[in-house]
N, C-alpha and C. Protein backbone atom coordinates (compact mmCIF):
# COMPACT_ATOMS: atom_id res chain seq x y z
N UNK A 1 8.63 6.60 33.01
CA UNK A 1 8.15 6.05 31.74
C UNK A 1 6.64 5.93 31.75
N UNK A 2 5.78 6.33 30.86
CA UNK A 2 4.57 6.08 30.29
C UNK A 2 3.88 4.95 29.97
N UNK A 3 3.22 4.51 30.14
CA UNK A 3 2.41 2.92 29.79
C UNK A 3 1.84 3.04 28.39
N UNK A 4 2.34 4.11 27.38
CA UNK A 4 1.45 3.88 26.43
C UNK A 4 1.58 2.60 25.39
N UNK A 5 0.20 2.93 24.29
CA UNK A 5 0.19 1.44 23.61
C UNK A 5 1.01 1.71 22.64
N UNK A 6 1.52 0.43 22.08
CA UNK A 6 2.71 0.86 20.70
C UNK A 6 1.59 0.71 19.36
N UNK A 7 2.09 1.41 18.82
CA UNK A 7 1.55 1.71 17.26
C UNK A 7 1.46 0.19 16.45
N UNK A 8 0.17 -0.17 15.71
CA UNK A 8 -0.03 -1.16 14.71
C UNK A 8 0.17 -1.13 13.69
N UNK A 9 0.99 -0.78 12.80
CA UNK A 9 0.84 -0.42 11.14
C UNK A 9 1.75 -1.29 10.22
N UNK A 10 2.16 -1.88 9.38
CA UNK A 10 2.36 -3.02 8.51
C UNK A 10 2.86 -1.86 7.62
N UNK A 11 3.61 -2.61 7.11
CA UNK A 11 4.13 -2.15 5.73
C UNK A 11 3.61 -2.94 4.63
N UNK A 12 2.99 -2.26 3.31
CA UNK A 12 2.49 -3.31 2.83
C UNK A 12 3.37 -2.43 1.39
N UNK A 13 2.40 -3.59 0.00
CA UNK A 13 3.28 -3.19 -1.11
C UNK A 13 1.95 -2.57 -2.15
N UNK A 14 1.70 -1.26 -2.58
CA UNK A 14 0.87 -1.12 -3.65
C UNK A 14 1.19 -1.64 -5.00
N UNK A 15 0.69 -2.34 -5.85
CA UNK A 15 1.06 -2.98 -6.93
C UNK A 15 0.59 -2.64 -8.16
N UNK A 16 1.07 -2.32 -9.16
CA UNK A 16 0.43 -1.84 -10.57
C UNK A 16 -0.70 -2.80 -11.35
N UNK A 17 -1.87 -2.46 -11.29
CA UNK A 17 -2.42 -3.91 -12.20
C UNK A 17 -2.55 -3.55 -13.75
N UNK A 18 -1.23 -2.82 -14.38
CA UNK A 18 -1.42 -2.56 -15.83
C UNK A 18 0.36 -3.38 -15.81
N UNK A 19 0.41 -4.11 -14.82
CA UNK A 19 1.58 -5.20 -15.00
C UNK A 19 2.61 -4.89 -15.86
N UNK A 20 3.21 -3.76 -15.29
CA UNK A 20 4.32 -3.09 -15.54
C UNK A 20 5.54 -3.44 -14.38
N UNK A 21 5.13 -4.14 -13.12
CA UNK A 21 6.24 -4.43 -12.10
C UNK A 21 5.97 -3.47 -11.47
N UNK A 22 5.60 -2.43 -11.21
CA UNK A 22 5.97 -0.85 -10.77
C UNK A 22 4.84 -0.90 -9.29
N UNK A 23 5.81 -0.69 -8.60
CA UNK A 23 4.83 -0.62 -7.06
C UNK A 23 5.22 0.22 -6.41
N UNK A 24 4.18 0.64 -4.92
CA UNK A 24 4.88 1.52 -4.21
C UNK A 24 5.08 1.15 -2.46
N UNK A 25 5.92 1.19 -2.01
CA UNK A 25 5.39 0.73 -0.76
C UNK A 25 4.83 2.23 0.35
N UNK A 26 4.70 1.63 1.45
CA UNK A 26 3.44 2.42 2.19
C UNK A 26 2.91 1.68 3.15
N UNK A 27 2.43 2.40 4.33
CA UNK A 27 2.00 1.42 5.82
C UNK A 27 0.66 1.91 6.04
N UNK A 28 -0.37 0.77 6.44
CA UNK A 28 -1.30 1.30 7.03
C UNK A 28 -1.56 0.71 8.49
N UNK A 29 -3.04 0.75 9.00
CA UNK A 29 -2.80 0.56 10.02
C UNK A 29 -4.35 -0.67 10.02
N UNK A 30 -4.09 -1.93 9.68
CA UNK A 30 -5.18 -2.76 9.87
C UNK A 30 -5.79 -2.82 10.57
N UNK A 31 -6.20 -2.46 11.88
CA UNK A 31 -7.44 -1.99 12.83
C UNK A 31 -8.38 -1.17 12.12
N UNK A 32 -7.78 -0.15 11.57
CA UNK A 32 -8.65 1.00 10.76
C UNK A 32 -9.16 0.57 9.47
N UNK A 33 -7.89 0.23 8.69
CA UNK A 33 -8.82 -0.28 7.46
C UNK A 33 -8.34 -2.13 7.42
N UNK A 34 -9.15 -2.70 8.20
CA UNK A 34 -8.98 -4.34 7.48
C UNK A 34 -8.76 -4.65 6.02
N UNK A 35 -9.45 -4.12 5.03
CA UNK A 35 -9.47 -4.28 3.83
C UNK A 35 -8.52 -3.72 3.05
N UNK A 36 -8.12 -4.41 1.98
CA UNK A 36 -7.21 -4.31 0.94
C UNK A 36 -7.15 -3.10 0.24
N UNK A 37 -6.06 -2.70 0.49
CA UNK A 37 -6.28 -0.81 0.04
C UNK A 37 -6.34 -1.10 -1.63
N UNK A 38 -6.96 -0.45 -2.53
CA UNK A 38 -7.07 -0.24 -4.35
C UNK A 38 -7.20 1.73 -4.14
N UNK A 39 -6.17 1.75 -4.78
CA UNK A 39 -5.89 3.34 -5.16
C UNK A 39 -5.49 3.87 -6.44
N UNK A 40 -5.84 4.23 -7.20
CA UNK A 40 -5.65 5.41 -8.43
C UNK A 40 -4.24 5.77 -8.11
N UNK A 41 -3.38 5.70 -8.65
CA UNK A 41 -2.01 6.04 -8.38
C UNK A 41 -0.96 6.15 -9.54
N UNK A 42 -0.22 7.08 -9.72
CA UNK A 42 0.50 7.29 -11.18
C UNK A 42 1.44 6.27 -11.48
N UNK A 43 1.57 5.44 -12.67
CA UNK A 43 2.68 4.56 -12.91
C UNK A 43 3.41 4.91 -13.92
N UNK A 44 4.99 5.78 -13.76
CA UNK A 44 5.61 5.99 -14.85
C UNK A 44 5.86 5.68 -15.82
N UNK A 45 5.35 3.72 -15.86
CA UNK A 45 6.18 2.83 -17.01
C UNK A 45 5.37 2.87 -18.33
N UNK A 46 3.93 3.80 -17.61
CA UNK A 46 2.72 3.72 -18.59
C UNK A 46 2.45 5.26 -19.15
N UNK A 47 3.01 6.49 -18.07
CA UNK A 47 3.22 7.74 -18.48
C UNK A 47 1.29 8.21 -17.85
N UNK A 48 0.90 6.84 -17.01
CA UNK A 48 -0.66 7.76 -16.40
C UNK A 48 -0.99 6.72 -15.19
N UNK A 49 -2.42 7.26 -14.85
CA UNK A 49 -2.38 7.04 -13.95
C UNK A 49 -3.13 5.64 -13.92
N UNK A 50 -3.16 4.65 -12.91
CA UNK A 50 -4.16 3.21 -12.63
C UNK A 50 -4.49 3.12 -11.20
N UNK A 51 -4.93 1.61 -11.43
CA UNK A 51 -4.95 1.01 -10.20
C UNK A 51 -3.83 0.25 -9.29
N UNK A 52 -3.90 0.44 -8.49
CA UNK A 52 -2.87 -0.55 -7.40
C UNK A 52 -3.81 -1.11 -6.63
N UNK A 53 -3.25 -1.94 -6.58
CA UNK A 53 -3.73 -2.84 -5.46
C UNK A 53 -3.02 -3.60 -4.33
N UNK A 54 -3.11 -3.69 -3.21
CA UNK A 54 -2.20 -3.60 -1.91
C UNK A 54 -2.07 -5.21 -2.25
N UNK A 55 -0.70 -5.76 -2.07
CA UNK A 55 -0.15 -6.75 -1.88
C UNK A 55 0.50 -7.18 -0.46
N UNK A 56 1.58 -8.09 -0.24
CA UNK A 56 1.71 -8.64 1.28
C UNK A 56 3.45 -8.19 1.04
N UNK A 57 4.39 -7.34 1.77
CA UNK A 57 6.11 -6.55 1.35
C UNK A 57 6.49 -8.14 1.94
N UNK A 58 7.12 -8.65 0.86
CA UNK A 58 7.83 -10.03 1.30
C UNK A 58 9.29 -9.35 1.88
């Protein structure tokens, strides 16, 4: 067996802020990015695209 290190990555929740409910989930890896992911991302309920913004996957 190998001593390697185990992987850090979280599951978190992308969230619609045109407050439609509509999210996506997705993992990153908080060493790399500490900060709160905001991504351009398509929300069907609106038929285009917005913002998300990373929330905490209860």
């Amino acid at each position: 067996m190998s001593g390697g290190k185990k992987a850090v990555r979280l599951l978190i929740k992308l969230v619609s802020t045109a407050r439609t409910g509509y999210f996506y989930v997705t993992e990153k890896n908080p060493r790399n990015t500490p900060w709160k992911l905001r991504l351009i991302k398509f929300d069907p309920k609106v038929g285009r695209h917005v913002l998300f913004e990373e929330q905490k996957l209860k």
